[in-house]
N, C-alpha and C. Protein backbone atom coordinates (compact mmCIF):
# COMPACT_ATOMS: atom_id res chain seq x y z
N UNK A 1 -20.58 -9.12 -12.07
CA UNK A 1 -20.02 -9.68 -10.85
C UNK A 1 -19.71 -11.15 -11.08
N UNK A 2 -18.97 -11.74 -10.79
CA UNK A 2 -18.32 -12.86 -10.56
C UNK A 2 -18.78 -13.90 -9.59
N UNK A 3 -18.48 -15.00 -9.82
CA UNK A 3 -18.64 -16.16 -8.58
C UNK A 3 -17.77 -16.34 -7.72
N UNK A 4 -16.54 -15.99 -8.26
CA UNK A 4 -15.51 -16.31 -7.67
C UNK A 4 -15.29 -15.33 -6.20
N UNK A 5 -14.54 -15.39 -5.33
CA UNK A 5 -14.51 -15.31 -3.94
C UNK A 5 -13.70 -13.88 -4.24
N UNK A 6 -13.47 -12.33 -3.94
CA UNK A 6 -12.57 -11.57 -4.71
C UNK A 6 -11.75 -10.95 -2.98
N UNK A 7 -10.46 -10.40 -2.87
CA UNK A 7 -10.05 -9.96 -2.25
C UNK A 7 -9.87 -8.76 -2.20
N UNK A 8 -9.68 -7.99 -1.00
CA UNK A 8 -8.94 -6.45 -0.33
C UNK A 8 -8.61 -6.13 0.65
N UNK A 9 -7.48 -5.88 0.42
CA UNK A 9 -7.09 -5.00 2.30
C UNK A 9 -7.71 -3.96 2.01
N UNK A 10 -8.10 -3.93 3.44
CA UNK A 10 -8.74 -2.32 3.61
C UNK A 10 -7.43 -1.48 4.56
N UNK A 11 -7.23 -0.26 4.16
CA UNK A 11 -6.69 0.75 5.05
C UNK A 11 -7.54 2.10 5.11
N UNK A 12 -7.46 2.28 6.49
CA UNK A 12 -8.40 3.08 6.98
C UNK A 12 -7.41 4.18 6.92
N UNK A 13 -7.60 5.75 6.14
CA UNK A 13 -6.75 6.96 6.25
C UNK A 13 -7.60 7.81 6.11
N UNK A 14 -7.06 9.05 6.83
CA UNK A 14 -7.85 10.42 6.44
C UNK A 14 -8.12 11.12 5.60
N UNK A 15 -7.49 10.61 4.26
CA UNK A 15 -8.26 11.40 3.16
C UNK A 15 -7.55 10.08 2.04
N UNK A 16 -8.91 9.85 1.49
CA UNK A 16 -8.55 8.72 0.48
C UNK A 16 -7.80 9.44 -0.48
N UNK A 17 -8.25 10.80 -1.13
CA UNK A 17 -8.21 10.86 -2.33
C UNK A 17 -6.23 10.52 -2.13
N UNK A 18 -6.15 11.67 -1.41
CA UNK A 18 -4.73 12.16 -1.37
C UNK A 18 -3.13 10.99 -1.05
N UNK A 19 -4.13 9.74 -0.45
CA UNK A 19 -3.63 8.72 0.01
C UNK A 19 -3.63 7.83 -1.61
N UNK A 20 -4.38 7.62 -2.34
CA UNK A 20 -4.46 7.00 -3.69
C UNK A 20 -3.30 7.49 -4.50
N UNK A 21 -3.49 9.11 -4.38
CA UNK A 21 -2.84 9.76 -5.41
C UNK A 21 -1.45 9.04 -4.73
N UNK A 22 -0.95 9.12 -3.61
CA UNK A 22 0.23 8.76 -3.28
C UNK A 22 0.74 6.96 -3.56
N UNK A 23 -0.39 6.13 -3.09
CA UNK A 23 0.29 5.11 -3.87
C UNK A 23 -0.05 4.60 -5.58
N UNK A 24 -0.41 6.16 -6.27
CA UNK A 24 -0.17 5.89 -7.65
C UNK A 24 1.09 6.53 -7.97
N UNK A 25 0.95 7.29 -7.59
CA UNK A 25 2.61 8.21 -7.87
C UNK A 25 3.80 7.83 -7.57
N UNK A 26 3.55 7.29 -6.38
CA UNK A 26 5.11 6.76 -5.42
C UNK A 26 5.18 5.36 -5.43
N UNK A 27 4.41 4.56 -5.55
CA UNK A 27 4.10 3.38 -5.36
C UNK A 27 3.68 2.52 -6.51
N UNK A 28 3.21 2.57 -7.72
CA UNK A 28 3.14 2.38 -8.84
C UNK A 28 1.46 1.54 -9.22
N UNK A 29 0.64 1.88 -8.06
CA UNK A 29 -0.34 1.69 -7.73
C UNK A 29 -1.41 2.20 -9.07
N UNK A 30 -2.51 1.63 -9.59
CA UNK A 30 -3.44 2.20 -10.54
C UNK A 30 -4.99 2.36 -9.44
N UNK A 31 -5.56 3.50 -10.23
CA UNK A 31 -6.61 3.71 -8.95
C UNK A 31 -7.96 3.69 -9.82
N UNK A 32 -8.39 2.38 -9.07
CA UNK A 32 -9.21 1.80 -10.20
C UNK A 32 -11.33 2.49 -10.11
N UNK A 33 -11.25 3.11 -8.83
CA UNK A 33 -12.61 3.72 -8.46
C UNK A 33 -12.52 4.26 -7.43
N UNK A 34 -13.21 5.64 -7.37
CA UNK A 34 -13.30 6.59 -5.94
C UNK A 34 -14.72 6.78 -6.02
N UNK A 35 -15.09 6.84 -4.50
CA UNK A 35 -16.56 7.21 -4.51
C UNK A 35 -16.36 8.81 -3.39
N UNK A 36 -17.03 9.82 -4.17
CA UNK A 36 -16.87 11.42 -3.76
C UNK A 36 -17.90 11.76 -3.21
N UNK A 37 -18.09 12.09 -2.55
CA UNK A 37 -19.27 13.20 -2.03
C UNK A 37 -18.96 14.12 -1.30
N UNK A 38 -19.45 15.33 -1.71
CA UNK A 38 -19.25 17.08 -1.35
C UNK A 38 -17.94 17.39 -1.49
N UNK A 39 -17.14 16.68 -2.31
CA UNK A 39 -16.21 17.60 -3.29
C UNK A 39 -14.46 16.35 -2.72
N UNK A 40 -14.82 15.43 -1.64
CA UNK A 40 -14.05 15.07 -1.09
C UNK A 40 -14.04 12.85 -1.35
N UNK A 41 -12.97 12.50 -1.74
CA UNK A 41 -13.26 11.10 -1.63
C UNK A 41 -13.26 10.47 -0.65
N UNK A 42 -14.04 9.58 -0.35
CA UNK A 42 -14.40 8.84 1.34
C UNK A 42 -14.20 7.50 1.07
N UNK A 43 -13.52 7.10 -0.15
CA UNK A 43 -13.10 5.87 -0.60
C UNK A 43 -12.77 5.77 -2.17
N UNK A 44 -11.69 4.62 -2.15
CA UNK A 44 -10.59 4.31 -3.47
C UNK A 44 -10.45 3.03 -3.27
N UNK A 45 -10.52 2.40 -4.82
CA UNK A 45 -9.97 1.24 -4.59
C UNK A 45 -8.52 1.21 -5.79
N UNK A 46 -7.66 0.83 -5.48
CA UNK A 46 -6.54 0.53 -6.07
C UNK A 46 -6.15 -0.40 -5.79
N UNK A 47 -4.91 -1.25 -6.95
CA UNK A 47 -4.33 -2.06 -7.30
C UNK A 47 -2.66 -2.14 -7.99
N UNK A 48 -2.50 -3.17 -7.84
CA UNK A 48 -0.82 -3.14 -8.35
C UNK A 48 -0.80 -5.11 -8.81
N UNK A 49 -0.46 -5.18 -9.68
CA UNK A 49 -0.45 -6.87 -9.74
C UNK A 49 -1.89 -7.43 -8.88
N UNK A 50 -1.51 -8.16 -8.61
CA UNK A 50 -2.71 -8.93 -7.84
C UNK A 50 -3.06 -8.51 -6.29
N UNK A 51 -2.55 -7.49 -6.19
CA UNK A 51 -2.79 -6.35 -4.68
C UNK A 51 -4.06 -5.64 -4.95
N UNK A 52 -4.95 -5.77 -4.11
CA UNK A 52 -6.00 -4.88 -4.21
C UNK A 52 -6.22 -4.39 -3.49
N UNK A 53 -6.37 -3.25 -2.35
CA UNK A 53 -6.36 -2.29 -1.26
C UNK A 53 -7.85 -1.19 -1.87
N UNK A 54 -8.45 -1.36 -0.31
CA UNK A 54 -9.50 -0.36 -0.39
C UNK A 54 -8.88 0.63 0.64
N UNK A 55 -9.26 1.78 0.02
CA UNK A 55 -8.89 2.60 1.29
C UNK A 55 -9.90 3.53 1.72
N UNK A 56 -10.16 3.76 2.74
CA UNK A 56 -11.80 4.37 3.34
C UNK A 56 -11.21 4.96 4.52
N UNK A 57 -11.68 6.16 4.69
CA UNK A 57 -11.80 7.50 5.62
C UNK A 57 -13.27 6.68 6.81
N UNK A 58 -13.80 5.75 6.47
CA UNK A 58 -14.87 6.10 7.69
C UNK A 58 -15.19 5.19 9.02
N UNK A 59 -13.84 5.34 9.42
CA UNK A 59 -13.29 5.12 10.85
C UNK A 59 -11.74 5.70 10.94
N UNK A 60 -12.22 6.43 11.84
CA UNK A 60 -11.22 7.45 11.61
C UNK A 60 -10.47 7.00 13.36
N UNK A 61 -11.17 6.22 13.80
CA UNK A 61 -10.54 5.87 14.61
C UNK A 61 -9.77 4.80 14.55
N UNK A 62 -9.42 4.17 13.38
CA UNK A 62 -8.23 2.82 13.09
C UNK A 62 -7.67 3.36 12.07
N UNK A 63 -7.76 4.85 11.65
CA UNK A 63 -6.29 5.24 10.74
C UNK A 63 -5.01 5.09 11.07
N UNK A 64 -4.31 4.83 9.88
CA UNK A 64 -2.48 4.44 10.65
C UNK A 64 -2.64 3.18 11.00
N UNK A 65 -3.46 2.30 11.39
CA UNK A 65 -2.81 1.82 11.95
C UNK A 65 -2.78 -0.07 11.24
N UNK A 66 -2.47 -0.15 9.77
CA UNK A 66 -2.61 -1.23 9.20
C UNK A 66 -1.22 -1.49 8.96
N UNK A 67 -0.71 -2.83 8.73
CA UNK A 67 0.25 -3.47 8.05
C UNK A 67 0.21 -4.68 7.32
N UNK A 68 0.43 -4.00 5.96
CA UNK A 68 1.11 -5.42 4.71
C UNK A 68 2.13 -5.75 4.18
N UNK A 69 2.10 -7.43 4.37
CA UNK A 69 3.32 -8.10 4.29
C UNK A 69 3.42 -8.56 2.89
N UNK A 70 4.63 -8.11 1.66
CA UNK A 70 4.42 -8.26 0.92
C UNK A 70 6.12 -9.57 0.88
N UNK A 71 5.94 -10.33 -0.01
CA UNK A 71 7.34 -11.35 -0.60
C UNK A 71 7.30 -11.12 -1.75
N UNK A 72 8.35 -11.09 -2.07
CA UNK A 72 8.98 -11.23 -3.78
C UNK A 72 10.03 -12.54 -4.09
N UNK A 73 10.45 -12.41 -5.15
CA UNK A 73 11.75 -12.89 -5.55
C UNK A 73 12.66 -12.02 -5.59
N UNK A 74 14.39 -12.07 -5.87
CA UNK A 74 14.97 -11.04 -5.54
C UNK A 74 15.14 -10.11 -6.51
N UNK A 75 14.91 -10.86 -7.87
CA UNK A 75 14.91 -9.30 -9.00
C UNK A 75 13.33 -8.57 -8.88
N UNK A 76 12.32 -9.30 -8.39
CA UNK A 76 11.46 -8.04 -8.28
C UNK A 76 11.58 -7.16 -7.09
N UNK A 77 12.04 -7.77 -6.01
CA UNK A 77 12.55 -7.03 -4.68
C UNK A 77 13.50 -5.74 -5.14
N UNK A 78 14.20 -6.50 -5.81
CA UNK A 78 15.03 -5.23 -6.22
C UNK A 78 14.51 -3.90 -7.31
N UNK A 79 13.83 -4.30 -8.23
CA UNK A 79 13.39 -3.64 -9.16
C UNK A 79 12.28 -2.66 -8.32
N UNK A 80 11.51 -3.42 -7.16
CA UNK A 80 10.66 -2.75 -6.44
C UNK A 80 11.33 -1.65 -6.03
N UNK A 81 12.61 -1.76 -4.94
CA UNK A 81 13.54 -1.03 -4.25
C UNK A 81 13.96 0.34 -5.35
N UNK A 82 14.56 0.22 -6.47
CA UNK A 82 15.27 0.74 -7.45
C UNK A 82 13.97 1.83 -7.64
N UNK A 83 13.16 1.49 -8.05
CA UNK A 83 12.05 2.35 -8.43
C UNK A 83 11.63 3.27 -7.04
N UNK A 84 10.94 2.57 -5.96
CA UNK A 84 10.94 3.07 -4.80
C UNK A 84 12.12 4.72 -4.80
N UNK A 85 13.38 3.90 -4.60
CA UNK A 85 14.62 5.11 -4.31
C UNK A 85 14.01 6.15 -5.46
N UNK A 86 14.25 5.92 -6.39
CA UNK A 86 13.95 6.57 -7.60
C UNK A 86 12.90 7.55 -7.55
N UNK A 87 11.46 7.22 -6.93
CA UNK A 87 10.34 8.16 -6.51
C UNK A 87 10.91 9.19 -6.08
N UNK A 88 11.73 8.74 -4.44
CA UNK A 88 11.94 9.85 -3.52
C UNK A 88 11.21 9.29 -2.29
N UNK A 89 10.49 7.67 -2.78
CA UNK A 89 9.77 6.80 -1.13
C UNK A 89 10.92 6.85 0.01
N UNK A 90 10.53 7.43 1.32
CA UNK A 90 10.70 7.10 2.04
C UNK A 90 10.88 5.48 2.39
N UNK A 91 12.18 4.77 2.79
CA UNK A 91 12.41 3.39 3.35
C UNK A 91 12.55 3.42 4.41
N UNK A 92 12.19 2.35 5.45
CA UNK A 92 13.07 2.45 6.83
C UNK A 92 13.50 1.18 6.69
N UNK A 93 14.46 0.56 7.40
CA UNK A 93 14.63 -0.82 7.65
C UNK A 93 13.71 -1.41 9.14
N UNK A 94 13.16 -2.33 8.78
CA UNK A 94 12.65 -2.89 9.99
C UNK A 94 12.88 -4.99 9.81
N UNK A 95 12.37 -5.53 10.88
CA UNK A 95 12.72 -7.21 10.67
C UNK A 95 11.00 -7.81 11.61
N UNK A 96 11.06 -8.57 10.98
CA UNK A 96 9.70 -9.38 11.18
C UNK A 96 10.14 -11.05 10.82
N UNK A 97 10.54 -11.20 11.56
CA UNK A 97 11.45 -12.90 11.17
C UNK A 97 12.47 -12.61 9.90
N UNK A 98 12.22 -11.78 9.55
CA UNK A 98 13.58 -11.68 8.45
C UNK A 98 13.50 -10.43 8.00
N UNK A 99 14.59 -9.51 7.55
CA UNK A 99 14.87 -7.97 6.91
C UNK A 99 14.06 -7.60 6.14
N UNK A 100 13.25 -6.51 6.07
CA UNK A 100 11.81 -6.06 5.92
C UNK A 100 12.41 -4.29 5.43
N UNK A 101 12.13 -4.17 4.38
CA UNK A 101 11.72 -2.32 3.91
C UNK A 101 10.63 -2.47 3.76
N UNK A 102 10.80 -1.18 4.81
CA UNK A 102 9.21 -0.51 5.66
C UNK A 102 8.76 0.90 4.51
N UNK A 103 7.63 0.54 3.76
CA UNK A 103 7.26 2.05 3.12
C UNK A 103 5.75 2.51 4.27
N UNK A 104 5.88 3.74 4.50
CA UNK A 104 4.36 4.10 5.13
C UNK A 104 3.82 5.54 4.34
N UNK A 105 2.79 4.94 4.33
CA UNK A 105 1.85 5.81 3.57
C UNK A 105 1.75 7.20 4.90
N UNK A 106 0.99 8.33 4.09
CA UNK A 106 0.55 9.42 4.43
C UNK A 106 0.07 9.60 5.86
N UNK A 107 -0.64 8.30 6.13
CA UNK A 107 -1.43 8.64 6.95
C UNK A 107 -1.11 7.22 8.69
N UNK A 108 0.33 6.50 8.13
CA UNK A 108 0.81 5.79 9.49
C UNK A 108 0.61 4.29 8.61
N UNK A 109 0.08 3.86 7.89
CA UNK A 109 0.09 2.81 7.00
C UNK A 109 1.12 2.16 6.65
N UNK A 110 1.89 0.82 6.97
CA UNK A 110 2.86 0.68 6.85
C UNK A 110 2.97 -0.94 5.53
N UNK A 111 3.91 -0.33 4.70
CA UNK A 111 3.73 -1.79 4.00
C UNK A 111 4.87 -2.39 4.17
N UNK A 112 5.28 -3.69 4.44
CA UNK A 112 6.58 -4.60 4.97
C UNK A 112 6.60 -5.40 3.40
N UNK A 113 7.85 -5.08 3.11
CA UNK A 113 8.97 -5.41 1.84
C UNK A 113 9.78 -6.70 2.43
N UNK A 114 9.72 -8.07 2.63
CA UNK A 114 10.52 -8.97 2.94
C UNK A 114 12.06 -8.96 1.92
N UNK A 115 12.76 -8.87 2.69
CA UNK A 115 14.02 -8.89 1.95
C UNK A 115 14.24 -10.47 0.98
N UNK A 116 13.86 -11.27 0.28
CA UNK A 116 14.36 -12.13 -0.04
C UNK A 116 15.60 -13.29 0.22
N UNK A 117 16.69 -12.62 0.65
CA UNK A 117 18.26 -12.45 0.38
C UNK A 117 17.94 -13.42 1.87
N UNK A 118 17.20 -12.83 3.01
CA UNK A 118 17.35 -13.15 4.49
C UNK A 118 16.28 -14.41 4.57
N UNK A 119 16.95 -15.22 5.28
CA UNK A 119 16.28 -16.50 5.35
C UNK A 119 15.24 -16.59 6.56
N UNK A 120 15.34 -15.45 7.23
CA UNK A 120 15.29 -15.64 8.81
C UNK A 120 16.79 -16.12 9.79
């Protein structure tokens, strides 16, 4: 363990495992520890660059309902996008002071893509 101060979003969903598998597959996410019991995971932690997300089943009453705001520059925005299409991710367009692709996870989880390009 470290001294240093460490970060995570937590998102609360109904089934970790299946929620991991999805932002490793679709999302380019690595899934760095699950903790299982009786055959089912009740938590994952994954990562992507310096993103670290826990995701935990045990409040099942604040599933769905998280949002992260991610910025880029515009060739990783794009390279993000390109790959994204490429999966088969679902995009929506949405705006939050400036043009935002909306990916949502499995379970109502929404991650906000700042467009670069838009200044506000």
């Amino acid at each position: 363990m470290t001294d240093r101060w460490q970060d995570a979003t937590i998102l609360f969903v109904s089934d970790a495992g299946a929620t991991a598998a999805f932002y490793a597959d679709k999302l380019g996410f690595t899934v760095n520890w699950r903790h299982d019991e009786d055959g089912r995971t009740l938590a994952a932690g994954i990562s992507r660059d310096d993103c670290s997300l826990l995701l935990n089943t045990q409040r099942p009453d604040r599933v769905g309902k998280g949002a992260i705001y991610f910025g880029f520059g515009e060739a990783t925005y794009d390279a993000i996008r390109a790959d994204f299409l490429a999966k088969g991710v679902g995009l929506k367009d949405g705006w939050w002071g400036k043009r935002l692709m909306i990916v949502e996870d499995p379970d109502g989880n929404q991650l906000w893509f700042a467009d670069p390009r838009d200044h506000g």
